[in-house]
PDB file of N, CA and C in Angstrom:
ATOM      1  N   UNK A   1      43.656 -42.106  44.247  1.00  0.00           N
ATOM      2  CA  UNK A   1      43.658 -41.593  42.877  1.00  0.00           C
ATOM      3  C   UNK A   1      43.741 -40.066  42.937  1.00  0.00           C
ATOM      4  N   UNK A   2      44.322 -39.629  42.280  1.00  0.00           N
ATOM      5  CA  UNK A   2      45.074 -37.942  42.647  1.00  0.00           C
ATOM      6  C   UNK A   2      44.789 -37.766  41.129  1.00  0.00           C
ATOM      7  N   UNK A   3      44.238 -38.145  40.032  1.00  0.00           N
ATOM      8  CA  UNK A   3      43.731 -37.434  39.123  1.00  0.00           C
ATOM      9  C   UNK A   3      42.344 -36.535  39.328  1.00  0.00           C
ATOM     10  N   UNK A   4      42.283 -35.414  37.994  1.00  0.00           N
ATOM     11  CA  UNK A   4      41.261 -34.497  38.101  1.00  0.00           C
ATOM     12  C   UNK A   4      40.552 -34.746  37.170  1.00  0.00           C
ATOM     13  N   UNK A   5      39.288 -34.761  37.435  1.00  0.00           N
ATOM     14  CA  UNK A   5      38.027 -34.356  35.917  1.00  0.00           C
ATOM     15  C   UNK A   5      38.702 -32.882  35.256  1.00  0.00           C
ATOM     16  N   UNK A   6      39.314 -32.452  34.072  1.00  0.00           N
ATOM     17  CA  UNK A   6      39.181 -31.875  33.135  1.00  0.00           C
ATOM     18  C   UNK A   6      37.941 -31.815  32.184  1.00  0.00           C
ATOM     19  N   UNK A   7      37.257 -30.082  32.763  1.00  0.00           N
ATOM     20  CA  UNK A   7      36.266 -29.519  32.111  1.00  0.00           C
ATOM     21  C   UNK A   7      36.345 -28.390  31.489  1.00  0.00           C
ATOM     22  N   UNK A   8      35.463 -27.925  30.468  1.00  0.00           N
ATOM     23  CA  UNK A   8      35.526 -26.384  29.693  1.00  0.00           C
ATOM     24  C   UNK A   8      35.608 -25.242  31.024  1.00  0.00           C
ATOM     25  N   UNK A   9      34.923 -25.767  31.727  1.00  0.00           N
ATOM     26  CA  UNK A   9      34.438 -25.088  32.914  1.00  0.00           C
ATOM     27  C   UNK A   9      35.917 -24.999  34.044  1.00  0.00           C
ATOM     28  N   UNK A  10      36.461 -26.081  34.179  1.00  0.00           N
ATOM     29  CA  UNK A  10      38.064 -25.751  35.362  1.00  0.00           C
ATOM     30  C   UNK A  10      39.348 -25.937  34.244  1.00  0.00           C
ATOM     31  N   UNK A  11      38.753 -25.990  33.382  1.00  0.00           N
ATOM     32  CA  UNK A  11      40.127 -25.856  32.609  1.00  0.00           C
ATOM     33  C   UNK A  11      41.130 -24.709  32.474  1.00  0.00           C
ATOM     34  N   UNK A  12      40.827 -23.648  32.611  1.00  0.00           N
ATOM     35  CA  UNK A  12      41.662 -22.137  32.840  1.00  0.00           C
ATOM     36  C   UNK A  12      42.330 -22.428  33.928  1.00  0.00           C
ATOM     37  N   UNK A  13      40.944 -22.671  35.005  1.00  0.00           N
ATOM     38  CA  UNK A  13      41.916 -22.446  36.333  1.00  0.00           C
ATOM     39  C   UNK A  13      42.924 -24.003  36.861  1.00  0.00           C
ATOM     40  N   UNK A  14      42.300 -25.120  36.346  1.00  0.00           N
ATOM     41  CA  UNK A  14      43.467 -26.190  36.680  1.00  0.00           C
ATOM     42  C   UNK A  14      44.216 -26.693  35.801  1.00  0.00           C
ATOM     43  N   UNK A  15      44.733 -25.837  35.079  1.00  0.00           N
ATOM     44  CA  UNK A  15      45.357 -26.010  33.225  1.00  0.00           C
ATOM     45  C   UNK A  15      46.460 -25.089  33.227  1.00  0.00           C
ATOM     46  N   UNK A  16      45.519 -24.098  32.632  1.00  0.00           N
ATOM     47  CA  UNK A  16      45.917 -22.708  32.324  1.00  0.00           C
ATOM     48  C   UNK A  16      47.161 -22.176  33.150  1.00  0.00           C
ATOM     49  N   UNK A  17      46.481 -21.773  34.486  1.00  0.00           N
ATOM     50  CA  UNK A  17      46.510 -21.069  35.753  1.00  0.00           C
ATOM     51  C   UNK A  17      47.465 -21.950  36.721  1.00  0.00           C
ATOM     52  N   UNK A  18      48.190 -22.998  36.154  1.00  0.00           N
ATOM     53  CA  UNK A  18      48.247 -24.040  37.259  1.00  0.00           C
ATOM     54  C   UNK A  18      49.989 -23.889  37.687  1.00  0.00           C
ATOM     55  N   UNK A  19      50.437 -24.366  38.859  1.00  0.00           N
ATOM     56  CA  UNK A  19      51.879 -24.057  39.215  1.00  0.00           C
ATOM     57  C   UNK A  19      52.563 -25.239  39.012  1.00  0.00           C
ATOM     58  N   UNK A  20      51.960 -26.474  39.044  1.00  0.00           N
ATOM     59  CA  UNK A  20      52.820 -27.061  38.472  1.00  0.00           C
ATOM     60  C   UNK A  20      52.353 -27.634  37.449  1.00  0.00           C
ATOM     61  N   UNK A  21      53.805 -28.219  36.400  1.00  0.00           N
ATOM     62  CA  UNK A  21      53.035 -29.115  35.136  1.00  0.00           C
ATOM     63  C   UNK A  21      51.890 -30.185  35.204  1.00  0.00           C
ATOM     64  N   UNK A  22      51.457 -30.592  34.109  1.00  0.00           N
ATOM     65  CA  UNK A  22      49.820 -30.894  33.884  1.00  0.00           C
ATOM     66  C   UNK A  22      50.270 -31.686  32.821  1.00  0.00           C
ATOM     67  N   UNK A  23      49.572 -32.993  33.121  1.00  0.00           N
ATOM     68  CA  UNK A  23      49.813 -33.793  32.587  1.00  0.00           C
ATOM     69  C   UNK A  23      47.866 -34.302  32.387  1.00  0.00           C
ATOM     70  N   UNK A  24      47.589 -34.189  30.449  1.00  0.00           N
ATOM     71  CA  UNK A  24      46.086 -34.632  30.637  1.00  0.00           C
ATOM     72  C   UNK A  24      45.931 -35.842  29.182  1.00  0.00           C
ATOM     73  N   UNK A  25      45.087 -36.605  29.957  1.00  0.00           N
ATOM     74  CA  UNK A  25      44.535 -37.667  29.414  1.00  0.00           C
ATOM     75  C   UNK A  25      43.759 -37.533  28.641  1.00  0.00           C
ATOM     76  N   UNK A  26      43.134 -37.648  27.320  1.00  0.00           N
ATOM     77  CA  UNK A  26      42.268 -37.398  26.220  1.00  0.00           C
ATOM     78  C   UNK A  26      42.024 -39.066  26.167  1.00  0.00           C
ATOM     79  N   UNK A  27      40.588 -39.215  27.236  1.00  0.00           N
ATOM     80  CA  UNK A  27      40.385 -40.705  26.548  1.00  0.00           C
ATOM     81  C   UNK A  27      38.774 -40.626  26.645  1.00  0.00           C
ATOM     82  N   UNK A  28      38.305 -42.554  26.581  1.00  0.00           N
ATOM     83  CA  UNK A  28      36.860 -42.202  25.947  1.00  0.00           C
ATOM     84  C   UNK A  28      36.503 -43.855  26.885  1.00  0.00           C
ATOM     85  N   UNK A  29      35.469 -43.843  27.840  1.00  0.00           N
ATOM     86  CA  UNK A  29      34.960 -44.625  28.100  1.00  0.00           C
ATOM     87  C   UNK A  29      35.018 -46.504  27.464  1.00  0.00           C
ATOM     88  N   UNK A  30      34.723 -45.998  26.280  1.00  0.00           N
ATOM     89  CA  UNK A  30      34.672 -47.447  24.868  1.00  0.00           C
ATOM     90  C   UNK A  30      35.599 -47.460  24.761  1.00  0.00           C
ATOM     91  N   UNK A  31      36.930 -46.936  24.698  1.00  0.00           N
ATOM     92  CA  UNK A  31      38.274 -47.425  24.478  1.00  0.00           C
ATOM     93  C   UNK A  31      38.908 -48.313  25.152  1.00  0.00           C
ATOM     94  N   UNK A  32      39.153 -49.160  24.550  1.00  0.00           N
ATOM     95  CA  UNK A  32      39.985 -50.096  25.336  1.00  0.00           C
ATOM     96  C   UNK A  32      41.873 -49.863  25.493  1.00  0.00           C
ATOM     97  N   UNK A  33      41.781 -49.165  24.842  1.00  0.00           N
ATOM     98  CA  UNK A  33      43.580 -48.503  25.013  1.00  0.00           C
ATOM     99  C   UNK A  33      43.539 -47.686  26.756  1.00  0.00           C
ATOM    100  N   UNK A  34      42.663 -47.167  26.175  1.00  0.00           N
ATOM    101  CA  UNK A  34      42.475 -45.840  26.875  1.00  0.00           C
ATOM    102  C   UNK A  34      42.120 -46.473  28.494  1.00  0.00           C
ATOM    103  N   UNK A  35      41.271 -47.645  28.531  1.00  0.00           N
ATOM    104  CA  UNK A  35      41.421 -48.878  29.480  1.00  0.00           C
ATOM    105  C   UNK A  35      42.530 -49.128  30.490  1.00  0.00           C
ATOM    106  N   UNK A  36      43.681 -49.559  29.403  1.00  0.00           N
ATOM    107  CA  UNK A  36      44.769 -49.983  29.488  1.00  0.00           C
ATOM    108  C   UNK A  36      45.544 -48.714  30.230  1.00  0.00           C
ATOM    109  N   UNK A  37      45.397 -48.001  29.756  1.00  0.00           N
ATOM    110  CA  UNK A  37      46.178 -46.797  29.692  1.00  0.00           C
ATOM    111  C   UNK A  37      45.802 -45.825  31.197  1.00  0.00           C
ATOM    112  N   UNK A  38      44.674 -45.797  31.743  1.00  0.00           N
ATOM    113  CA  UNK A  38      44.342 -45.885  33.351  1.00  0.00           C
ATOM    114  C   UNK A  38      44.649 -46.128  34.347  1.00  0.00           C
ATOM    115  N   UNK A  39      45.083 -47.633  34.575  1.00  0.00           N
ATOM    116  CA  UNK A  39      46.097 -47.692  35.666  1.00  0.00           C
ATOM    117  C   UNK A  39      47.173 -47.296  35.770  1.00  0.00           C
ATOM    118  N   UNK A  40      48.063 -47.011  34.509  1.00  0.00           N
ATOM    119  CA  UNK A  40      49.340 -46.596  34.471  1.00  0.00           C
ATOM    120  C   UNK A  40      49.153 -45.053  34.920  1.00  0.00           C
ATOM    121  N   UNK A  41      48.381 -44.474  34.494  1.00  0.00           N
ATOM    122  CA  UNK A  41      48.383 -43.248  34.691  1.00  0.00           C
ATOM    123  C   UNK A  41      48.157 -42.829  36.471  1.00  0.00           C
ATOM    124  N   UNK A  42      46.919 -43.308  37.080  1.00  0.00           N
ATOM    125  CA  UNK A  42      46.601 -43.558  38.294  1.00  0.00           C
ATOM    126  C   UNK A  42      47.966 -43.662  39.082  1.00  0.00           C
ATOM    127  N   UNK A  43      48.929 -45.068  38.848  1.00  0.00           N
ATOM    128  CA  UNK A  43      50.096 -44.772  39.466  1.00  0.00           C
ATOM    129  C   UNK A  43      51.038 -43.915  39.229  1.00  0.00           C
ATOM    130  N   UNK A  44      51.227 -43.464  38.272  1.00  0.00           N
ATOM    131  CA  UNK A  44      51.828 -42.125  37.992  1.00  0.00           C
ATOM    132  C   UNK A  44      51.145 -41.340  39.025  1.00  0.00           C
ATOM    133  N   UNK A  45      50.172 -40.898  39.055  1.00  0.00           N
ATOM    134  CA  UNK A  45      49.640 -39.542  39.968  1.00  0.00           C
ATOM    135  C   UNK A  45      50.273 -39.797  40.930  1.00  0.00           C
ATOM    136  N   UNK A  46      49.510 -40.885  41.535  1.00  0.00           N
ATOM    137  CA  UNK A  46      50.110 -41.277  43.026  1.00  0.00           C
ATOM    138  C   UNK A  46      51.724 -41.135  43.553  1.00  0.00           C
ATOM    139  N   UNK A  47      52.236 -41.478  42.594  1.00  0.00           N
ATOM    140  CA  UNK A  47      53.790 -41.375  42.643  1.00  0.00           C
ATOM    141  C   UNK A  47      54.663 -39.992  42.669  1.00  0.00           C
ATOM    142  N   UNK A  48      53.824 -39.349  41.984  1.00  0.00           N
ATOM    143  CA  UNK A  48      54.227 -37.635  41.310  1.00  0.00           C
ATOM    144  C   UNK A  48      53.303 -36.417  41.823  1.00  0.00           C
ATOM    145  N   UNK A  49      53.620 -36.268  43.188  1.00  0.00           N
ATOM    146  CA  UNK A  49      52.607 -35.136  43.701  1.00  0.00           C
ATOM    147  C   UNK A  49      53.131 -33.744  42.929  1.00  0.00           C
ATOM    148  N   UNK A  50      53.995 -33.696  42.019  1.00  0.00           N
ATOM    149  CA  UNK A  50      54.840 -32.157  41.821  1.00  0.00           C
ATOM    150  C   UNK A  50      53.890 -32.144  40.020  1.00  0.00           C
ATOM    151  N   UNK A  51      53.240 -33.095  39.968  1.00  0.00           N
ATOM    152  CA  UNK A  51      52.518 -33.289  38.460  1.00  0.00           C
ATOM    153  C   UNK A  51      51.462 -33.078  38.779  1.00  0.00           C
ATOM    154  N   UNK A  52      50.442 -32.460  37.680  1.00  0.00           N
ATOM    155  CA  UNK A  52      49.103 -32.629  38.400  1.00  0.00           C
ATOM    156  C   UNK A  52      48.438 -33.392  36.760  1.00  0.00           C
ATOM    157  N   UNK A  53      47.927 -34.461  37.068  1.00  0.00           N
ATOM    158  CA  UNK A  53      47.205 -35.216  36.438  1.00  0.00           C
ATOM    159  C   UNK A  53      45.550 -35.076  36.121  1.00  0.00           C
ATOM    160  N   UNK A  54      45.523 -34.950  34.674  1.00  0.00           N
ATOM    161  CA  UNK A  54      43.789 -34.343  34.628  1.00  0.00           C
ATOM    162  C   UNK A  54      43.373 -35.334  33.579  1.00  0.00           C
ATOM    163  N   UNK A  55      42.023 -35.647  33.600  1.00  0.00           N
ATOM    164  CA  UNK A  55      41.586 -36.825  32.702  1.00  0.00           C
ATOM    165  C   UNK A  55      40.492 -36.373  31.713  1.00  0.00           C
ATOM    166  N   UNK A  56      40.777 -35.699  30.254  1.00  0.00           N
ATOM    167  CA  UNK A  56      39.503 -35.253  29.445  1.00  0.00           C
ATOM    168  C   UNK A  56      38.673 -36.124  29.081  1.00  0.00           C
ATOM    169  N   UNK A  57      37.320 -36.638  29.119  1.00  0.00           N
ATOM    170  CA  UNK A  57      36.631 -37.584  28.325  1.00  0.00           C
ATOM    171  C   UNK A  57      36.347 -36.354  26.684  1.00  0.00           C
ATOM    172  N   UNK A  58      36.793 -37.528  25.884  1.00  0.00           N
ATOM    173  CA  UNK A  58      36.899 -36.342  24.786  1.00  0.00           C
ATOM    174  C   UNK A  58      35.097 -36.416  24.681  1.00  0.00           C
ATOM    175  N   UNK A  59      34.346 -37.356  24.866  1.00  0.00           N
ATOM    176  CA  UNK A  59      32.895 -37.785  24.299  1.00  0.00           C
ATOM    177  C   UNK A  59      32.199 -36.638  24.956  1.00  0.00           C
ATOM    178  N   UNK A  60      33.049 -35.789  26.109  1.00  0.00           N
ATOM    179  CA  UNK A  60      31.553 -35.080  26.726  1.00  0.00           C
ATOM    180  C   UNK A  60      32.617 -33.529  27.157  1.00  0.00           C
ATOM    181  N   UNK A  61      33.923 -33.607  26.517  1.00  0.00           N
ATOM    182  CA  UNK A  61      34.619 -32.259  26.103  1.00  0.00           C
ATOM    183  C   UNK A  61      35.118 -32.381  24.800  1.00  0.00           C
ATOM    184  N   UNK A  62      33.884 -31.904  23.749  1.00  0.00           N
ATOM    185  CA  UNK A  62      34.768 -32.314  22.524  1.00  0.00           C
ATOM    186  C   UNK A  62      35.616 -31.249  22.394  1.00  0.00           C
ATOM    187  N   UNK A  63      34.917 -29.846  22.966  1.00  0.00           N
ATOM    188  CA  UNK A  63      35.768 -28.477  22.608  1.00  0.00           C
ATOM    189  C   UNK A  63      37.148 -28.489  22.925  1.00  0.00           C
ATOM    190  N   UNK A  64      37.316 -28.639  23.979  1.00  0.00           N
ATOM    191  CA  UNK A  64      38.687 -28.983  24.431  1.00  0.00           C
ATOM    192  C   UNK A  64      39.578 -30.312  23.429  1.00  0.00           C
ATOM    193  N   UNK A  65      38.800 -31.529  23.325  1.00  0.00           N
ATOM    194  CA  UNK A  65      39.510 -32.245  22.833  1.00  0.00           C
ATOM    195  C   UNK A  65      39.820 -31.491  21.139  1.00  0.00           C
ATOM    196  N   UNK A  66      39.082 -30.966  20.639  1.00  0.00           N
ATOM    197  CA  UNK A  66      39.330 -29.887  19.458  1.00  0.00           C
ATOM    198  C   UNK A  66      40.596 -29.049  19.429  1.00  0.00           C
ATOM    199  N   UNK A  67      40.862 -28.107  20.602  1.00  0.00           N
ATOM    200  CA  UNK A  67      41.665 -27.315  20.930  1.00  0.00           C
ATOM    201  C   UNK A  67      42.961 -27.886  20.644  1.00  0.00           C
ATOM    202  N   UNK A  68      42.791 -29.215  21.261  1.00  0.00           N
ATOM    203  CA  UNK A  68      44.201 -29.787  21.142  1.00  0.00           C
ATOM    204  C   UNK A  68      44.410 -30.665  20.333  1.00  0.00           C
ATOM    205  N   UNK A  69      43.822 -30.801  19.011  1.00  0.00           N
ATOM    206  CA  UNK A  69      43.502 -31.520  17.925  1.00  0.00           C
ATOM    207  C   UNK A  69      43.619 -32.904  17.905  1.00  0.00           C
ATOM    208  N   UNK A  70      42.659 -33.683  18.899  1.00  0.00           N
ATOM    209  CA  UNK A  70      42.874 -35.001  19.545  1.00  0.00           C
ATOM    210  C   UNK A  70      42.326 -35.870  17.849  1.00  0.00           C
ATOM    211  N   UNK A  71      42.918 -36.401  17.632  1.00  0.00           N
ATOM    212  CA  UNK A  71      42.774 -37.140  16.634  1.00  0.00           C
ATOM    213  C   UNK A  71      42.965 -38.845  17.114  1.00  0.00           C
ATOM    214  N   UNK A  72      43.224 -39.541  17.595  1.00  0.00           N
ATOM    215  CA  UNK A  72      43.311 -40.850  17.870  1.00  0.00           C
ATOM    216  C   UNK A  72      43.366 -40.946  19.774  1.00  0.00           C
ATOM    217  N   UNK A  73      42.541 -41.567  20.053  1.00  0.00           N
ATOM    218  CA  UNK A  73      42.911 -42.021  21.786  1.00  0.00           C
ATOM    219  C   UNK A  73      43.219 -42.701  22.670  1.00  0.00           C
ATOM    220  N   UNK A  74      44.287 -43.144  23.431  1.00  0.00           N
ATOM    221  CA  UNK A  74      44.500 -42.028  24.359  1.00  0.00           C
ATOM    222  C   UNK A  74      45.763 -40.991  23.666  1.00  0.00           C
ATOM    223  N   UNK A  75      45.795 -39.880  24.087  1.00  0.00           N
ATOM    224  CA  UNK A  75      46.539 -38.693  23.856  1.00  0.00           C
ATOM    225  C   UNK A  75      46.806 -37.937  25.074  1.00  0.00           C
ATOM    226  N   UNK A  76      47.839 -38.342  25.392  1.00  0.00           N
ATOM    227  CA  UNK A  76      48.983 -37.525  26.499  1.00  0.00           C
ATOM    228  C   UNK A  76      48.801 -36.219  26.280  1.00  0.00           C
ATOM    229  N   UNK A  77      49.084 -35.048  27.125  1.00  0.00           N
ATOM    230  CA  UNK A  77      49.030 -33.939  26.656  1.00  0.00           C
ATOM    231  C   UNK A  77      49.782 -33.492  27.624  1.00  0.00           C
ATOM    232  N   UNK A  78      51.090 -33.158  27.584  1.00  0.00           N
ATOM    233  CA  UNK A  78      52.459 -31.961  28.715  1.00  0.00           C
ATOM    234  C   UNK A  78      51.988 -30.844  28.227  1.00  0.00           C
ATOM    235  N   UNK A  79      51.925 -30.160  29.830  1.00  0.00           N
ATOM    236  CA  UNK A  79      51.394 -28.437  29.391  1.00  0.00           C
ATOM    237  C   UNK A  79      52.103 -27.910  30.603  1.00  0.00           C
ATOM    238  N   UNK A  80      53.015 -26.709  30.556  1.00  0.00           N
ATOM    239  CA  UNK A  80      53.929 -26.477  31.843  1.00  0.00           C
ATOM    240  C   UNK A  80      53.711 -25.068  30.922  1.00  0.00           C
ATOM    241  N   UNK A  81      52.994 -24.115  32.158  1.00  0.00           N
ATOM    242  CA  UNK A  81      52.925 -22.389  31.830  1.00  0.00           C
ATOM    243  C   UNK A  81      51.543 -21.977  31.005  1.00  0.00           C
ATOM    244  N   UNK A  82      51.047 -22.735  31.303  1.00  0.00           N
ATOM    245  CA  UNK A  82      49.939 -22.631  30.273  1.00  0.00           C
ATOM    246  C   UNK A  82      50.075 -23.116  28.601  1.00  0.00           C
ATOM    247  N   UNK A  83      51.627 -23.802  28.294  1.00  0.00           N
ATOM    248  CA  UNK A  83      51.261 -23.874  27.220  1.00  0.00           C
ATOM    249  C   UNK A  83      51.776 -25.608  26.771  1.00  0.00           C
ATOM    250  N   UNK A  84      50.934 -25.748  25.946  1.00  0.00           N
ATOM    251  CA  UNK A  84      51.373 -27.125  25.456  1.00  0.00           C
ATOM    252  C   UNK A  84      53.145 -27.247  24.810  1.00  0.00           C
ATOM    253  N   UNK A  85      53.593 -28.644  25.193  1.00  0.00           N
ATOM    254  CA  UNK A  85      55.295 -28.672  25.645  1.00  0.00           C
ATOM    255  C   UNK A  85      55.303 -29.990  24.936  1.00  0.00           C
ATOM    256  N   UNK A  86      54.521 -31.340  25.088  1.00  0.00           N
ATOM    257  CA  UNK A  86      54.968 -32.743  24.137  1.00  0.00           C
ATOM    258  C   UNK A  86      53.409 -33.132  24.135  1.00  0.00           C
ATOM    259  N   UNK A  87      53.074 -33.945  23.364  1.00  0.00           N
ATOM    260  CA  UNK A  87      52.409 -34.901  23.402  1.00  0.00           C
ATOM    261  C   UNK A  87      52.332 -36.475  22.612  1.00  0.00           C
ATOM    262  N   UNK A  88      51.473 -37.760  23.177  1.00  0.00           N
ATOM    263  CA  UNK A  88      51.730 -38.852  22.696  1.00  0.00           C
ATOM    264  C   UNK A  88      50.483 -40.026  22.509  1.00  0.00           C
ATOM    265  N   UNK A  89      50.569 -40.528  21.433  1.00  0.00           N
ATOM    266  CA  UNK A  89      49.452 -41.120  21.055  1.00  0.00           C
ATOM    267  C   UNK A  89      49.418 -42.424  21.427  1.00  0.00           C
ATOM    268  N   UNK A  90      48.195 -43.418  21.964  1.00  0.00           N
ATOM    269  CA  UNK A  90      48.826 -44.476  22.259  1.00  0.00           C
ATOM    270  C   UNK A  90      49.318 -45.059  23.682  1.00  0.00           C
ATOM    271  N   UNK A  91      49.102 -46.220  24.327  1.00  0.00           N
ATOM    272  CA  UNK A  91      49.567 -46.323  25.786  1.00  0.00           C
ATOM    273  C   UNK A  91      50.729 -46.269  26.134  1.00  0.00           C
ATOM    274  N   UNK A  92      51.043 -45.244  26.667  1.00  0.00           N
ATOM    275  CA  UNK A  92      52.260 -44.979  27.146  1.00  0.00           C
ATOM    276  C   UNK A  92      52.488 -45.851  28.950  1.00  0.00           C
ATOM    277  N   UNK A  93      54.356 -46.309  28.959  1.00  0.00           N
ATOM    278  CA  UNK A  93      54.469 -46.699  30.352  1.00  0.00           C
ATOM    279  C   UNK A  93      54.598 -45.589  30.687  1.00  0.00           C
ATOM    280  N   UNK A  94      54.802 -45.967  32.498  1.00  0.00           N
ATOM    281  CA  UNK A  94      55.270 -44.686  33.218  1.00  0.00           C
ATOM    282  C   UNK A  94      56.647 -44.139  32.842  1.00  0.00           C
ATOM    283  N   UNK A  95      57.728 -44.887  32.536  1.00  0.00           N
ATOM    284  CA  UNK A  95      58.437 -43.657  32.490  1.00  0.00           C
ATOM    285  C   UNK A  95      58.863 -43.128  31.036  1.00  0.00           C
ATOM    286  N   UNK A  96      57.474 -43.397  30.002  1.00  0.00           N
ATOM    287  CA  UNK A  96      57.785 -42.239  28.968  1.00  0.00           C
ATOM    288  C   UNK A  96      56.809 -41.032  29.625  1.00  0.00           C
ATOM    289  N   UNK A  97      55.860 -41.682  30.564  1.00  0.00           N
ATOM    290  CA  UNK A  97      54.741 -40.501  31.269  1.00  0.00           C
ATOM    291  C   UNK A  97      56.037 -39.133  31.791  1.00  0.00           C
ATOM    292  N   UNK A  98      56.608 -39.668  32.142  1.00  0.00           N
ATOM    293  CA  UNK A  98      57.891 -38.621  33.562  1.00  0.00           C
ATOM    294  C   UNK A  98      58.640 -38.063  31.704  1.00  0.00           C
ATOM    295  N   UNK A  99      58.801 -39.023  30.751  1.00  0.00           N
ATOM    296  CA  UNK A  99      59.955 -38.317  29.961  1.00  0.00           C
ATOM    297  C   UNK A  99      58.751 -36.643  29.347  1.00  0.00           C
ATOM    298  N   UNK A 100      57.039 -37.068  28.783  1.00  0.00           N
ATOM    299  CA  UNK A 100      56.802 -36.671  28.923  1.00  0.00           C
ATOM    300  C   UNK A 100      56.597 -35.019  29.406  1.00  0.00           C
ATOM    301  N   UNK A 101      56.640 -34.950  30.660  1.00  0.00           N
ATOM    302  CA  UNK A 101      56.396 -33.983  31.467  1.00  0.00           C
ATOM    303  C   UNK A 101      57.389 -32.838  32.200  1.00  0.00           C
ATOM    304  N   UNK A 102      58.730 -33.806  31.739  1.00  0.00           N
ATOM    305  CA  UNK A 102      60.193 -33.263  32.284  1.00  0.00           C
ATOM    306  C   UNK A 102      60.370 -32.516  30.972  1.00  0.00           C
TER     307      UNK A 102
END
Protein backbone atom coordinates (compact mmCIF):
# COMPACT_ATOMS: atom_id res chain seq x y z
CA UNK A 1 0.00 0.00 0.00
CA UNK A 2 1.89 3.21 -1.22
CA UNK A 3 -0.83 5.54 0.08
CA UNK A 4 -0.17 8.47 2.69
CA UNK A 5 -2.05 9.68 5.88
CA UNK A 6 -2.94 13.32 4.81
CA UNK A 7 -2.63 15.75 7.83
CA UNK A 8 -2.94 19.67 8.69
CA UNK A 9 0.41 18.93 9.91
CA UNK A 10 2.24 17.15 6.30
CA UNK A 11 -0.02 18.66 4.18
CA UNK A 12 2.30 21.68 2.85
CA UNK A 13 5.05 19.49 2.64
CA UNK A 14 3.34 16.24 0.90
CA UNK A 15 0.65 18.37 -1.04
CA UNK A 16 1.74 21.63 -1.44
CA UNK A 17 5.53 21.12 -1.88
CA UNK A 18 5.22 17.87 -3.74
CA UNK A 19 7.00 16.90 -7.34
CA UNK A 20 4.77 14.85 -8.45
CA UNK A 21 0.87 14.99 -8.83
CA UNK A 22 -1.30 14.09 -5.74
CA UNK A 23 -3.98 12.40 -5.91
CA UNK A 24 -6.24 12.65 -2.27
CA UNK A 25 -9.00 10.75 -0.91
CA UNK A 26 -11.61 12.67 1.31
CA UNK A 27 -13.25 9.67 3.02
CA UNK A 28 -14.74 8.63 6.45
CA UNK A 29 -14.37 5.36 8.25
CA UNK A 30 -18.63 4.79 8.33
CA UNK A 31 -18.78 5.15 4.73
CA UNK A 32 -19.46 2.51 2.89
CA UNK A 33 -18.69 4.14 -0.62
CA UNK A 34 -15.72 5.29 0.66
CA UNK A 35 -15.28 1.28 1.60
CA UNK A 36 -15.73 0.47 -1.80
CA UNK A 37 -13.74 3.06 -3.03
CA UNK A 38 -10.27 1.73 -1.09
CA UNK A 39 -9.26 -1.00 -2.89
CA UNK A 40 -9.51 0.69 -6.09
CA UNK A 41 -7.52 3.32 -4.96
CA UNK A 42 -4.77 1.00 -3.13
CA UNK A 43 -4.31 -0.53 -6.66
CA UNK A 44 -3.99 2.54 -8.27
CA UNK A 45 -1.02 3.52 -5.92
CA UNK A 46 0.59 0.40 -6.42
CA UNK A 47 0.38 0.66 -10.11
CA UNK A 48 1.35 4.53 -10.37
CA UNK A 49 4.65 5.22 -8.57
CA UNK A 50 4.83 8.82 -10.68
CA UNK A 51 1.31 9.66 -8.48
CA UNK A 52 1.47 10.13 -5.04
CA UNK A 53 -1.68 8.99 -3.32
CA UNK A 54 -2.86 10.60 0.11
CA UNK A 55 -5.93 9.53 2.14
CA UNK A 56 -7.87 12.57 4.24
CA UNK A 57 -10.22 11.15 6.96
CA UNK A 58 -12.46 14.15 6.70
CA UNK A 59 -13.85 13.08 10.61
CA UNK A 60 -10.39 13.94 12.14
CA UNK A 61 -9.22 16.74 9.22
CA UNK A 62 -12.22 18.68 9.00
CA UNK A 63 -9.99 21.86 8.21
CA UNK A 64 -8.62 20.53 5.30
CA UNK A 65 -11.71 18.73 4.28
CA UNK A 66 -13.23 22.56 4.52
CA UNK A 67 -10.48 23.96 2.35
CA UNK A 68 -11.55 21.88 -0.31
CA UNK A 69 -15.22 22.19 0.24
CA UNK A 70 -15.82 18.38 0.71
CA UNK A 71 -19.43 18.21 0.64
CA UNK A 72 -20.42 14.45 -0.07
CA UNK A 73 -17.83 11.30 0.34
CA UNK A 74 -15.62 9.92 -1.20
CA UNK A 75 -14.10 13.04 -3.07
CA UNK A 76 -11.15 12.64 -5.40
CA UNK A 77 -9.04 15.54 -5.25
CA UNK A 78 -6.08 16.16 -8.53
CA UNK A 79 -3.62 18.68 -7.27
CA UNK A 80 -0.38 19.04 -9.65
CA UNK A 81 1.82 22.41 -8.43
CA UNK A 82 0.26 22.97 -5.49
CA UNK A 83 -2.91 23.67 -6.93
CA UNK A 84 -6.17 21.95 -7.25
CA UNK A 85 -6.69 20.69 -11.24
CA UNK A 86 -10.21 18.13 -11.16
CA UNK A 87 -12.13 16.65 -8.73
CA UNK A 88 -14.93 13.73 -8.28
CA UNK A 89 -17.65 12.68 -6.16
CA UNK A 90 -18.52 9.20 -5.69
CA UNK A 91 -16.58 5.73 -6.46
CA UNK A 92 -14.58 6.19 -9.06
CA UNK A 93 -12.76 3.06 -11.30
CA UNK A 94 -9.23 3.18 -11.94
CA UNK A 95 -9.12 4.54 -15.05
CA UNK A 96 -11.30 7.65 -14.39
CA UNK A 97 -8.56 7.72 -11.22
CA UNK A 98 -5.48 8.12 -14.22
CA UNK A 99 -8.21 10.44 -16.33
CA UNK A 100 -8.31 12.27 -13.11
CA UNK A 101 -4.73 13.09 -12.52
CA UNK A 102 -3.48 13.37 -16.26
Amino acid sequence: MNEIIITKNNFETEVLQSDKPVLLDFWASWCGPCRMQSPILSAFADSHPEIKVGKVNVDEEQELAVSFRVMSIPMLAAVKDGKLVRQAVGVQPEEALEDLVR
